[in-house]
N, C-alpha and C. Protein backbone atom coordinates (compact mmCIF):
# COMPACT_ATOMS: atom_id res chain seq x y z
N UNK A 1 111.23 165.11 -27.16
CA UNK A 1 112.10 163.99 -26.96
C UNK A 1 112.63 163.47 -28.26
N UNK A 2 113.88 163.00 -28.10
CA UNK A 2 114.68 162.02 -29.23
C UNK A 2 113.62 161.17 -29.97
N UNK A 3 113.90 160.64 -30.75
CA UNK A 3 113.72 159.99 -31.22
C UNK A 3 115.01 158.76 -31.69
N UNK A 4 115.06 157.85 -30.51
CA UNK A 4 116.04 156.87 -30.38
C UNK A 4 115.67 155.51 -30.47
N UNK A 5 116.50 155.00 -31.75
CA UNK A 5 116.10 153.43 -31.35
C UNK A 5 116.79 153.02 -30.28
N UNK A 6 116.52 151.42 -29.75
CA UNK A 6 117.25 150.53 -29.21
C UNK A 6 118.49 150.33 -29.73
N UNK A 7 119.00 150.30 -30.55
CA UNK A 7 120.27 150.26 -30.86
C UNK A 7 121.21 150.88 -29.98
N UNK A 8 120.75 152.62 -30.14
CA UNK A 8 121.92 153.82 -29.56
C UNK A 8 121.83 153.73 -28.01
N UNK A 9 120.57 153.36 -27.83
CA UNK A 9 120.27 152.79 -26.23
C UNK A 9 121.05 152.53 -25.65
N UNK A 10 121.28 150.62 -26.38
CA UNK A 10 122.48 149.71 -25.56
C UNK A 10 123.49 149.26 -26.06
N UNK A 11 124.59 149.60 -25.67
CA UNK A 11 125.76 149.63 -26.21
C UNK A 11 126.20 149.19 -27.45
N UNK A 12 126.95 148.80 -28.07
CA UNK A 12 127.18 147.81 -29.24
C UNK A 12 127.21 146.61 -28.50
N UNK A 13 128.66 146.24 -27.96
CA UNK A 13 129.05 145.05 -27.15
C UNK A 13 127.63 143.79 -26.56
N UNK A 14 126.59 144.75 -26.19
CA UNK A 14 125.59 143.86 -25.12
C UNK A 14 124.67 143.56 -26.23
N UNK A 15 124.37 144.09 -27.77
CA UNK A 15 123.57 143.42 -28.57
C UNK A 15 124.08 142.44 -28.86
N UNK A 16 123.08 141.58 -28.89
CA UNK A 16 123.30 139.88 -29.73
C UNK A 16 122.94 140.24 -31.12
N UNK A 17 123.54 139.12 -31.68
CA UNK A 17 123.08 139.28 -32.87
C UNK A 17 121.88 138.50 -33.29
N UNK A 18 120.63 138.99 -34.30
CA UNK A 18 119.42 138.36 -33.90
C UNK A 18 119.76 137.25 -34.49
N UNK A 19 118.56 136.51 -33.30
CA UNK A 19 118.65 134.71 -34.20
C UNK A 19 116.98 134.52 -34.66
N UNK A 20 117.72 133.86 -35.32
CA UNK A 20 116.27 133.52 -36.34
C UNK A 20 115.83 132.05 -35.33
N UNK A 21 114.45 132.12 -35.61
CA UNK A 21 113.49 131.40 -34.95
C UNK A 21 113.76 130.07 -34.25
N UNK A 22 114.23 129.37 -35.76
CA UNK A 22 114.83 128.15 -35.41
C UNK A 22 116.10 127.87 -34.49
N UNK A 23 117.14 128.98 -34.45
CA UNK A 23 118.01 128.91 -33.81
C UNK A 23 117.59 129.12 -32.31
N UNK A 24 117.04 130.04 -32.22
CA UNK A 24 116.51 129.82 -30.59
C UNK A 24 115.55 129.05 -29.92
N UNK A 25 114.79 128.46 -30.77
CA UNK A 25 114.33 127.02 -30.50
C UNK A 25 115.58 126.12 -30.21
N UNK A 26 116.49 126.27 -30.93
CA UNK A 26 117.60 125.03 -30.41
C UNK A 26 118.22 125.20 -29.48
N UNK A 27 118.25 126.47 -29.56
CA UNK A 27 119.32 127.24 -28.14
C UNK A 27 118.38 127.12 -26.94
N UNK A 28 117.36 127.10 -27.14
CA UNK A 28 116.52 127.22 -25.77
C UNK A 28 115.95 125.78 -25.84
N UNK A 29 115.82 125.04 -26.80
CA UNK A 29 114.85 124.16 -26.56
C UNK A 29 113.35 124.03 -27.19
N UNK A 30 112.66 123.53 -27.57
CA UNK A 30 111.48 124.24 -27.84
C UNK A 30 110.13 123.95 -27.01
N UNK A 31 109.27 124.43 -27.08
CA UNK A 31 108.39 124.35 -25.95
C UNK A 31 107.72 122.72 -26.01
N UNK A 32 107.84 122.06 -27.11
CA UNK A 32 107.33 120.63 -26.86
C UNK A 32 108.69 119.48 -26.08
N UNK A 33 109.55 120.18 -25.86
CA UNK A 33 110.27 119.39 -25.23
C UNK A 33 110.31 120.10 -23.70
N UNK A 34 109.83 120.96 -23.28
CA UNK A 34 109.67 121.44 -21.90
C UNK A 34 108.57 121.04 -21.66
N UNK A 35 107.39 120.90 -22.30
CA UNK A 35 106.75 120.20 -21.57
C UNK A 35 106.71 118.69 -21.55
N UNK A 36 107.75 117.83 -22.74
CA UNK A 36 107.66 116.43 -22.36
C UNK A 36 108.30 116.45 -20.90
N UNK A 37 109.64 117.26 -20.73
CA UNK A 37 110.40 117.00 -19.76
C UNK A 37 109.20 117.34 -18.46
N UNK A 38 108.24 118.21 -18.43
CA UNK A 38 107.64 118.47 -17.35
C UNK A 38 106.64 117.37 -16.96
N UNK A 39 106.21 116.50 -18.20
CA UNK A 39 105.15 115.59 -18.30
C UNK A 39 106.11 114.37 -17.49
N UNK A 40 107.31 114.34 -17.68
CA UNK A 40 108.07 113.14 -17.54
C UNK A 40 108.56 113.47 -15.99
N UNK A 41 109.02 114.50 -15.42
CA UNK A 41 108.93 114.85 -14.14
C UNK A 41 107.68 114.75 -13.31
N UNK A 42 106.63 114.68 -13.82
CA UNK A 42 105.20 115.06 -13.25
C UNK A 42 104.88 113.39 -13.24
N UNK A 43 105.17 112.72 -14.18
CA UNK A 43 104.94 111.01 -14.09
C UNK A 43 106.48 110.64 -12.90
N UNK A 44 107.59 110.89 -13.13
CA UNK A 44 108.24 110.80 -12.07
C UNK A 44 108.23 110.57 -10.70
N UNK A 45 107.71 111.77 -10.14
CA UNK A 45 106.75 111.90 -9.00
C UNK A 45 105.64 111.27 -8.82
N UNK A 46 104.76 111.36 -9.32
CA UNK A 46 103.83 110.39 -9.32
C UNK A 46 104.26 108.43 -9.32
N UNK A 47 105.31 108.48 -9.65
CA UNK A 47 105.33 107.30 -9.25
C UNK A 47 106.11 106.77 -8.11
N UNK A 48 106.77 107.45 -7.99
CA UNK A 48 107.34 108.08 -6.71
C UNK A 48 106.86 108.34 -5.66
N UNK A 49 105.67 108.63 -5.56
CA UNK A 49 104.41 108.92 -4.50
C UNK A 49 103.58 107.90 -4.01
N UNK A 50 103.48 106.80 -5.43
CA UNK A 50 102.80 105.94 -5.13
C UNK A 50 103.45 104.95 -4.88
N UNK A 51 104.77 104.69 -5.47
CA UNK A 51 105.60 103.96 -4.15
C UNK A 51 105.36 103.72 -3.04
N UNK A 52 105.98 104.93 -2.83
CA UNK A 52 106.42 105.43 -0.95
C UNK A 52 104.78 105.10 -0.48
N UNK A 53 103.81 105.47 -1.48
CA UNK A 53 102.46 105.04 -0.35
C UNK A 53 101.74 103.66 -0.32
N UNK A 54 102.23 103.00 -1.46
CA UNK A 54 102.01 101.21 -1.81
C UNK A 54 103.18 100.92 -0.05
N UNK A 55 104.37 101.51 0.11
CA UNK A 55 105.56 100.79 1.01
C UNK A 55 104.57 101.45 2.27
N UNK A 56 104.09 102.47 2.09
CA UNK A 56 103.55 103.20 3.58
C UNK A 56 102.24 102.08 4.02
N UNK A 57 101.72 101.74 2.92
CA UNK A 57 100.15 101.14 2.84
C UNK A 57 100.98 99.58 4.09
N UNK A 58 101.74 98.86 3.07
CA UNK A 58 102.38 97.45 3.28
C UNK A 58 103.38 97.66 5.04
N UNK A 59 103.57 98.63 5.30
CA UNK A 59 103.92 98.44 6.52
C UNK A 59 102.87 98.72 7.74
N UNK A 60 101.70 99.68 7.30
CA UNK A 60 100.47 99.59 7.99
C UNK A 60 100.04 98.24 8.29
N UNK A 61 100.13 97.74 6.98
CA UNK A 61 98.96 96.76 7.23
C UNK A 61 99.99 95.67 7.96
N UNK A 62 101.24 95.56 8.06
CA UNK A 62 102.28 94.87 8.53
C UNK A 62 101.83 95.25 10.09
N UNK A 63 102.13 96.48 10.63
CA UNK A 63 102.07 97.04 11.64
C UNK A 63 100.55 96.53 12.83
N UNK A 64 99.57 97.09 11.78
CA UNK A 64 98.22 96.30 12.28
C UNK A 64 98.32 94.48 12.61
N UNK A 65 98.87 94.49 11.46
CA UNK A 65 98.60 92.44 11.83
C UNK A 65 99.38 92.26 13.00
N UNK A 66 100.79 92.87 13.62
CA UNK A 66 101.18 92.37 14.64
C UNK A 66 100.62 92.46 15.74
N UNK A 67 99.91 94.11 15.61
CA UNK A 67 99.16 94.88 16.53
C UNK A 67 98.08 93.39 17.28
N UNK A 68 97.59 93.01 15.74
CA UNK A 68 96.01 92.29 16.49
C UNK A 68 96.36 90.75 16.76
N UNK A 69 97.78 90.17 16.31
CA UNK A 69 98.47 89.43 17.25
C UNK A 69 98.48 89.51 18.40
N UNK A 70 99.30 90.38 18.42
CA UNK A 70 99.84 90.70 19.80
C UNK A 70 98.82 90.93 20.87
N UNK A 71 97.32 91.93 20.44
CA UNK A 71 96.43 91.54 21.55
C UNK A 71 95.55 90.30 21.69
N UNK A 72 95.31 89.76 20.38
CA UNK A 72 95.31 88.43 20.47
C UNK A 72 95.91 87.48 21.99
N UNK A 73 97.16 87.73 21.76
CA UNK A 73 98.11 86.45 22.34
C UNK A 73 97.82 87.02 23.94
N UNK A 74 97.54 88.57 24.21
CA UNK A 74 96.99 89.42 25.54
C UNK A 74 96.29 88.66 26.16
N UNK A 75 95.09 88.70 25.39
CA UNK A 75 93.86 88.29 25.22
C UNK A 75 94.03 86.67 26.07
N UNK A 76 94.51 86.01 25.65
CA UNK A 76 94.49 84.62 25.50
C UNK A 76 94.94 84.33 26.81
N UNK A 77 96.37 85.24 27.02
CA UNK A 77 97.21 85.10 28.35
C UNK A 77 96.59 85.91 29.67
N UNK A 78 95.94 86.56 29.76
CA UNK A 78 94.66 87.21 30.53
C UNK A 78 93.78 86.05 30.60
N UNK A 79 93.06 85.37 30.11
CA UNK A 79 92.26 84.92 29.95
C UNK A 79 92.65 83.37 30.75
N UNK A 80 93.90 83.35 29.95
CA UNK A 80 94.86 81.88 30.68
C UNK A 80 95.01 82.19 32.21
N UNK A 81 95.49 82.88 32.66
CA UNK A 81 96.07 83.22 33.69
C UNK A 81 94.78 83.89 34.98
N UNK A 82 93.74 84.25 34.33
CA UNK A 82 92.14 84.73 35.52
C UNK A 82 91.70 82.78 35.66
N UNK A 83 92.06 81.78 34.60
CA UNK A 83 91.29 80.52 34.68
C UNK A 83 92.40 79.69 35.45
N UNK A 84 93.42 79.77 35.58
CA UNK A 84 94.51 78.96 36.29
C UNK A 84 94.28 80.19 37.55
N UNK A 85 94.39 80.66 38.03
CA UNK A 85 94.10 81.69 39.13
C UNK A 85 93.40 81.07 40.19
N UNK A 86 91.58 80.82 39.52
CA UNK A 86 90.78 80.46 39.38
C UNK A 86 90.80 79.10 39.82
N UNK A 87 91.74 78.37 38.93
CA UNK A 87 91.56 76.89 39.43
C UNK A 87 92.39 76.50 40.42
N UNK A 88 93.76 77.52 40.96
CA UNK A 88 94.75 77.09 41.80
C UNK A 88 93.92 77.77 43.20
N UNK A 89 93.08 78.87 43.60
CA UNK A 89 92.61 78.82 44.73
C UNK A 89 91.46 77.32 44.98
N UNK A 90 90.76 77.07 43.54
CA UNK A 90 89.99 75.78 44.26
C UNK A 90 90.38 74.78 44.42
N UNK A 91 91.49 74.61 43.85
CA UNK A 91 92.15 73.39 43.93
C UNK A 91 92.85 73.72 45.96
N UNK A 92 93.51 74.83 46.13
CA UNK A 92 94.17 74.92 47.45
C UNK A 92 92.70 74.84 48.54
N UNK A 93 91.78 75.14 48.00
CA UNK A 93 90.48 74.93 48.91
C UNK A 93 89.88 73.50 48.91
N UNK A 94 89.90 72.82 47.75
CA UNK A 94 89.74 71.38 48.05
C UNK A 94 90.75 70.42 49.01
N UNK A 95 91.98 71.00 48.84
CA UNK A 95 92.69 70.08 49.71
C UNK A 95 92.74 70.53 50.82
N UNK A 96 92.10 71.63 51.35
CA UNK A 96 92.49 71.88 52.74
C UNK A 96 91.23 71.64 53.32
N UNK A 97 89.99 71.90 52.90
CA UNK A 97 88.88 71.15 53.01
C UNK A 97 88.78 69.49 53.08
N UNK A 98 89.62 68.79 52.25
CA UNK A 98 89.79 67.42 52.16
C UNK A 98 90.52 67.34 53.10
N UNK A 99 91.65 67.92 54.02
CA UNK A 99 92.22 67.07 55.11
C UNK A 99 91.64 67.76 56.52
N UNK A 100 90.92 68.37 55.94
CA UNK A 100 89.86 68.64 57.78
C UNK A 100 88.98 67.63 57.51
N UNK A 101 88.18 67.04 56.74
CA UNK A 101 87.66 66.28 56.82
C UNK A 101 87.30 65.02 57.91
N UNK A 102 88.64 64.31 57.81
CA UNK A 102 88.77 63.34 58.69
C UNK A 102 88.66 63.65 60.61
N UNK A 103 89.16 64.97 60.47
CA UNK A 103 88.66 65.75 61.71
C UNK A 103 87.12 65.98 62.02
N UNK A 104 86.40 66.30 60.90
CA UNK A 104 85.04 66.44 60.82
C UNK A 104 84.01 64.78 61.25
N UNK A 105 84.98 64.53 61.02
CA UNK A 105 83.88 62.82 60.64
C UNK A 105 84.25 62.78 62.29
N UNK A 106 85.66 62.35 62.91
CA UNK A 106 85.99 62.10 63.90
C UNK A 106 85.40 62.70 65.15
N UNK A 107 85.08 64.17 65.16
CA UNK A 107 83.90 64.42 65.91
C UNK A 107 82.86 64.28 65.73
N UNK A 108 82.14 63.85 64.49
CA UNK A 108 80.93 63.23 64.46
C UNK A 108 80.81 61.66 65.24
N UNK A 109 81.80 60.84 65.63
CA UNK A 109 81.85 59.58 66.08
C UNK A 109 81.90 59.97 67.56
N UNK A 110 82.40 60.83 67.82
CA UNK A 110 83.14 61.67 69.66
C UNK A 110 81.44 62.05 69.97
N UNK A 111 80.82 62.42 68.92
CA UNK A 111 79.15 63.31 69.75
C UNK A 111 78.52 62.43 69.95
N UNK A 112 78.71 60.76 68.97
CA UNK A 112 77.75 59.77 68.88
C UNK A 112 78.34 58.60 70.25
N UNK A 113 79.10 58.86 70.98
CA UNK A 113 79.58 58.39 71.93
C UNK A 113 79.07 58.63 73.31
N UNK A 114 78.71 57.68 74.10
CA UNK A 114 78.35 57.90 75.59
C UNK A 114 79.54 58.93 75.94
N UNK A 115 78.76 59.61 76.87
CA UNK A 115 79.45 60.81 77.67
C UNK A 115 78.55 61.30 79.11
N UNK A 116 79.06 61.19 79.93
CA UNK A 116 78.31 61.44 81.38
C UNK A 116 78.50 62.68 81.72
N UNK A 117 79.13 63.76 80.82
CA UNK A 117 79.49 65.00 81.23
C UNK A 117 78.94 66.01 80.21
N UNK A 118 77.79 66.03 80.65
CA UNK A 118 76.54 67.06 80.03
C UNK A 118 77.41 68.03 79.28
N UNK A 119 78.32 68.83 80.18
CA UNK A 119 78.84 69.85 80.00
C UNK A 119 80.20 70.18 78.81
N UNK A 120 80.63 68.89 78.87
CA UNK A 120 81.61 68.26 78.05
C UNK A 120 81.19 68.01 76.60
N UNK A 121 80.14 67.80 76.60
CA UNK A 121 79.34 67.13 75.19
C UNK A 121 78.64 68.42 74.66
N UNK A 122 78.47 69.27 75.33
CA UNK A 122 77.72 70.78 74.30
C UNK A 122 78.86 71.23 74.14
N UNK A 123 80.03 71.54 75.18
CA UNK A 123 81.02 72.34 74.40
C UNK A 123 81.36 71.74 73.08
N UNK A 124 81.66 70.03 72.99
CA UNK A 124 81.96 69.26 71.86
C UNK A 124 80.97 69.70 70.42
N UNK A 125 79.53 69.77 70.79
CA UNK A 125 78.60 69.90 69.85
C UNK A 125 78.55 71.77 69.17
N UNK A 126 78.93 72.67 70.36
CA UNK A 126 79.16 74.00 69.51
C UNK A 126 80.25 74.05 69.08
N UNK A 127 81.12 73.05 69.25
CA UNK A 127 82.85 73.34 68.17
C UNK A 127 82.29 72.76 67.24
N UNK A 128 81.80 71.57 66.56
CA UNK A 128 81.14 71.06 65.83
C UNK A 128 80.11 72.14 65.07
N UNK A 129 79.42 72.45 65.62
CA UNK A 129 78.08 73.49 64.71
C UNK A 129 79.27 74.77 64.39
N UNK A 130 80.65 74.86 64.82
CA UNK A 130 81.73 75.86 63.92
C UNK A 130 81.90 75.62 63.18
N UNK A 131 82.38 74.13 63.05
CA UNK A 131 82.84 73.42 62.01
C UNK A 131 81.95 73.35 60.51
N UNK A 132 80.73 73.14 61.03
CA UNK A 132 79.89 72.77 59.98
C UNK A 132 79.74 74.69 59.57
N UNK A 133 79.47 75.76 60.22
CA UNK A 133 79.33 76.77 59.81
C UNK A 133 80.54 76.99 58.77
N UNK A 134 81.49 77.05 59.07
CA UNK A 134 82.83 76.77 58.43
C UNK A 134 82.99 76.54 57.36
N UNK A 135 82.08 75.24 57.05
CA UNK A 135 82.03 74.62 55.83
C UNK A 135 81.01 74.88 54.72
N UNK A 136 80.00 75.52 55.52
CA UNK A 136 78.95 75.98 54.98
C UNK A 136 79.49 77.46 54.26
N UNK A 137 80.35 78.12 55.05
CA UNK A 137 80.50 79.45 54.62
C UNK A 137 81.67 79.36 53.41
N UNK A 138 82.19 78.30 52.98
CA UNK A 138 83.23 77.60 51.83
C UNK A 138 82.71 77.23 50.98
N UNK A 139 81.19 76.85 51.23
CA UNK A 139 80.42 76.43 50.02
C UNK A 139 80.65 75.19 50.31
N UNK A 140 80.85 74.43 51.02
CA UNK A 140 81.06 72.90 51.15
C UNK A 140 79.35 72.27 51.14
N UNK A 141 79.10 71.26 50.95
CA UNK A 141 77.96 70.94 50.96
C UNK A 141 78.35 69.13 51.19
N UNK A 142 76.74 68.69 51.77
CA UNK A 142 77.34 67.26 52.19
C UNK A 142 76.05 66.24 51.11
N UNK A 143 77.44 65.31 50.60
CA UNK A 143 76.04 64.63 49.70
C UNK A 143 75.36 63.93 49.86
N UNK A 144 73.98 64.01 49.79
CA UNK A 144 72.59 63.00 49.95
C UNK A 144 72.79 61.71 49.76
N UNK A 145 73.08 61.41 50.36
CA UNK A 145 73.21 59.30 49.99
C UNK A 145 72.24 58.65 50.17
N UNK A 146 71.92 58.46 51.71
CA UNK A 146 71.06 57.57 52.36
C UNK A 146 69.48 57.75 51.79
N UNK A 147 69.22 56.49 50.89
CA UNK A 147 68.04 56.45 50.15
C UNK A 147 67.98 57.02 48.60
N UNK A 148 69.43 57.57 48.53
CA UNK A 148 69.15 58.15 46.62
C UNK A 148 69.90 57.24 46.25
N UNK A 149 69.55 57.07 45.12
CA UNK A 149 69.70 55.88 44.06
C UNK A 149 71.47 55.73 43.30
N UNK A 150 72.32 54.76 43.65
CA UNK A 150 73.75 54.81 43.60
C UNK A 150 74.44 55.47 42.57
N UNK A 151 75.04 56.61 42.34
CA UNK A 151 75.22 57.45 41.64
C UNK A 151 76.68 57.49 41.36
N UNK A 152 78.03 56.04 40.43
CA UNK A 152 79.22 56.02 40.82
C UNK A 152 80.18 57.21 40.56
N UNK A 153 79.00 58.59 40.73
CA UNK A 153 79.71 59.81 40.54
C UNK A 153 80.31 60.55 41.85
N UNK A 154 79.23 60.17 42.51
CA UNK A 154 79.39 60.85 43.83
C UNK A 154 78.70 59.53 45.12
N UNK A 155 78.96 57.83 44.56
CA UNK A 155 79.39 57.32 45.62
C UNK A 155 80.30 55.93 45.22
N UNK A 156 80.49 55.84 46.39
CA UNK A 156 81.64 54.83 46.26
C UNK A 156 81.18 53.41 46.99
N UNK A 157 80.76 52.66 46.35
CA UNK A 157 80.04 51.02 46.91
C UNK A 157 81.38 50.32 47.64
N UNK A 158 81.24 49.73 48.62
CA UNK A 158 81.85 49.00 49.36
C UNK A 158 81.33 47.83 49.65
N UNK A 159 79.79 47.85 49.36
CA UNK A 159 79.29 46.46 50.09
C UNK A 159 77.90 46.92 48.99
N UNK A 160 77.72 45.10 49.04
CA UNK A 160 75.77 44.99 48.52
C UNK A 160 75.03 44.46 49.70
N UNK A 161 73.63 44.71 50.04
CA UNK A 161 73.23 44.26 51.17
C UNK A 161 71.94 43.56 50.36
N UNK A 162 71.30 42.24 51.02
CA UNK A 162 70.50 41.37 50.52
C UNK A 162 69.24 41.68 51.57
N UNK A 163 68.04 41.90 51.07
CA UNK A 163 66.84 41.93 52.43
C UNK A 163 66.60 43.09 53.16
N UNK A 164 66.98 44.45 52.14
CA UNK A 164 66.65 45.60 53.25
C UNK A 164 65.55 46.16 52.56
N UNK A 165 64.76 47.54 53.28
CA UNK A 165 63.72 48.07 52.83
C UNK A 165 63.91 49.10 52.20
N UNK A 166 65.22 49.61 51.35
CA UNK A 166 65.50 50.54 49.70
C UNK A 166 65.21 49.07 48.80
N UNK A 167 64.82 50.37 48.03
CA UNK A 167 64.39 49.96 46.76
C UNK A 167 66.33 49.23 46.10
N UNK A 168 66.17 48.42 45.07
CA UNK A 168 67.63 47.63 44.13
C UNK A 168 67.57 49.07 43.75
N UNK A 169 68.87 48.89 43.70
CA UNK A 169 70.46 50.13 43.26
C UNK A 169 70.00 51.32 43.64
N UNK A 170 70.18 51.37 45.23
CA UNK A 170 69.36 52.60 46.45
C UNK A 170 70.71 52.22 47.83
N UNK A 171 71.29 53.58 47.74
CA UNK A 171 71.80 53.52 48.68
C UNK A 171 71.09 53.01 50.16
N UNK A 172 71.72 52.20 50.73
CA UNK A 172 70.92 51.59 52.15
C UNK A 172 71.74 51.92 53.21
N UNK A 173 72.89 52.46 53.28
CA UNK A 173 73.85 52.46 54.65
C UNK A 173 75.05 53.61 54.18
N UNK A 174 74.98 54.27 54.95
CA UNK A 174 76.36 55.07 54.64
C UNK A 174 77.48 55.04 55.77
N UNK A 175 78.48 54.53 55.27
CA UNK A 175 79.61 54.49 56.33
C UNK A 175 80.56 55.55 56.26
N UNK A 176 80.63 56.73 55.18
CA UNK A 176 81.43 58.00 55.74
C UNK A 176 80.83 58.71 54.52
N UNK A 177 80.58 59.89 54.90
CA UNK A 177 79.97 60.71 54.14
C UNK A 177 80.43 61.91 53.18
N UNK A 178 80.37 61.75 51.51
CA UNK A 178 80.72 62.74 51.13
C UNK A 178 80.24 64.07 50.73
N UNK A 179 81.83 64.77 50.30
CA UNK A 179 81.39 66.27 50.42
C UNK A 179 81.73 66.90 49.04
N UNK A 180 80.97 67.95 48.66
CA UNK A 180 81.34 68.98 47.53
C UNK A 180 81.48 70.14 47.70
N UNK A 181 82.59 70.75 46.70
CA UNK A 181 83.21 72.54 47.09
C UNK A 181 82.46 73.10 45.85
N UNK A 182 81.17 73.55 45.84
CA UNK A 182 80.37 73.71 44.32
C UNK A 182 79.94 72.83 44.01
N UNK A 183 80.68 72.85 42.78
CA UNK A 183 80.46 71.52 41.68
C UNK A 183 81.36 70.69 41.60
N UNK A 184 82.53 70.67 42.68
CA UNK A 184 83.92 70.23 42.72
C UNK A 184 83.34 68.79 43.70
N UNK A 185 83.67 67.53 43.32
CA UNK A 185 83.22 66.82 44.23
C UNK A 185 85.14 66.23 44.56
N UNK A 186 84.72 66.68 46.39
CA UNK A 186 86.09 66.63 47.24
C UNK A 186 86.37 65.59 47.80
N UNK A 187 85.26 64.54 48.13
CA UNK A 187 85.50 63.36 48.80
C UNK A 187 84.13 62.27 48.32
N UNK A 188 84.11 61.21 47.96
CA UNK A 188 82.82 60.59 47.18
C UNK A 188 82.16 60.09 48.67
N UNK A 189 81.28 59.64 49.02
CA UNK A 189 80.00 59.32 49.72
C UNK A 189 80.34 57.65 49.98
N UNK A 190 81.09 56.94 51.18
CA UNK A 190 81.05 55.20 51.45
C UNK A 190 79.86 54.57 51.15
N UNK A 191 79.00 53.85 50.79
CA UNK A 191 78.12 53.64 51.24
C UNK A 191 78.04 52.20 50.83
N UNK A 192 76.86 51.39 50.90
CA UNK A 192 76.18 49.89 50.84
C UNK A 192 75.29 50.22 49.71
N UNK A 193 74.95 49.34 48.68
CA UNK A 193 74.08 49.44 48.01
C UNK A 193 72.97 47.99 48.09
N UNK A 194 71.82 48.44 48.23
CA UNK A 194 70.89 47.16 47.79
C UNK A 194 70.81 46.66 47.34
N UNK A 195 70.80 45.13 46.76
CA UNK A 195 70.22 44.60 45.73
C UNK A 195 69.50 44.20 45.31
C-alpha cells in the first residue's frame, strides 16, 4: 500500500486551514463557557420546577381548604336538616295529639256519667281503652298530679285549697289532666294546690 497522507486524500478545496488553539476556542467557544451555559440552563430549570411546584403545592392546598369547607358546610346541613326533620314530625305529633285531647277528656266525663244502658257504656269504655292504646302507642304518657308536690313545670295552679289532707305545696285536686309526647310536655296538668 501507498503511503498517503491526508492531504492527497481530501481534496484541496475541503481542507481548512489549521487554527491554532486559541482560535478555535473562540470559534467554538471554550469549554468553561459550555458548561457555565449548561450550569445556567440546569439552574434555569430548576427554578422553573420549583415554581410550577411552589404554584402546584398553593393550589392543592387551595383545593383541599375548599374541599374541607365544603364538607364542613355538608356536614352541618345534614346535620341541620335530620334535627329540623326531627323536630317538624314532633312538633306535627304534639299538635295533633293536643287537639284529640279535648276529645279524650270529654269521654272521660261521658264514662263518669249515669247511664242505664249497660250495653251503651262498654261499647263507650272499649272506644276509650282505643284511645288510651293510641296514645300509649305515640308515647303519650299522662302526668302524675294528684298528691305530687306542685311542679310549675308540668302544672298549672288554678286554685289554693285551705284544710285538706296533702301535705302544703301538694297537689290536692285535679281538674283536667296533663299529658307528655317523651320529654315534650303537650298540655300542663289543672290542678288545686294546698296550703
Amino acid at each position: 500500500m501507498e503511503d498517503k497522507n491526508i492531504e492527497n486524500v481530501l481534496p484541496e478545496d475541503e481542507l481548512d486551514e489549521e487554527l491554532t488553539d486559541a482560535e478555535l476556542d473562540e470559534e467554538l467557544g471554550s469549554d468553561e463557557d459550555f458548561a457555565l451555559e449548561d450550569e445556567d440552563d440546569a439552574a434555569s430549570e430548576y427554578n422553573d420546577s420549583a415554581a410550577q411546584y411552589a404554584e402546584l403545592e398553593d393550589a392543592l392546598a387551595e383545593a383541599n381548604d375548599k374541599y374541607l369547607r365544603l364538607f364542613a358546610e355538608y356536614d352541618n346541613y345534614r346535620k341541620r336538616t335530620a334535627r329540623e326533620k326531627a323536630d317538624t314530625y314532633s312538633n306535627a305529633a304534639a299538635k295533633c295529639i293536643e287537639n284529640l285531647l279535648p276529645v279524650i277528656d270529654s269521654f272521660e266525663r261521658s264514662l263518669e256519667a249515669e247511664c242505664s244502658d249497660d250495653n251503651f257504656k262498654n261499647g263507650m269504655s272499649m272506644i276509650f281503652g282505643q284511645m288510651k292504646d293510641f296514645l300509649t302507642k305515640m308515647n303519650v304518657t299522662e302526668i302524675e298530679a294528684l298528691g305530687a308536690e306542685f311542679d310549675p313545670n308540668f302544672h298549672n295552679a288554678i286554685q289554693q285549697l285551705d284544710g285538706t289532707d296533702y301535705a302544703s305545696n301538694h297537689v290536692c285536686q285535679v281538674f283536667q289532666k296533663g299529658y307528655m309526647l317523651g320529654d315534650k310536655l303537650i298540655r300542663p296538668a289543672m290542678v288545686a294546690v294546698a296550703v
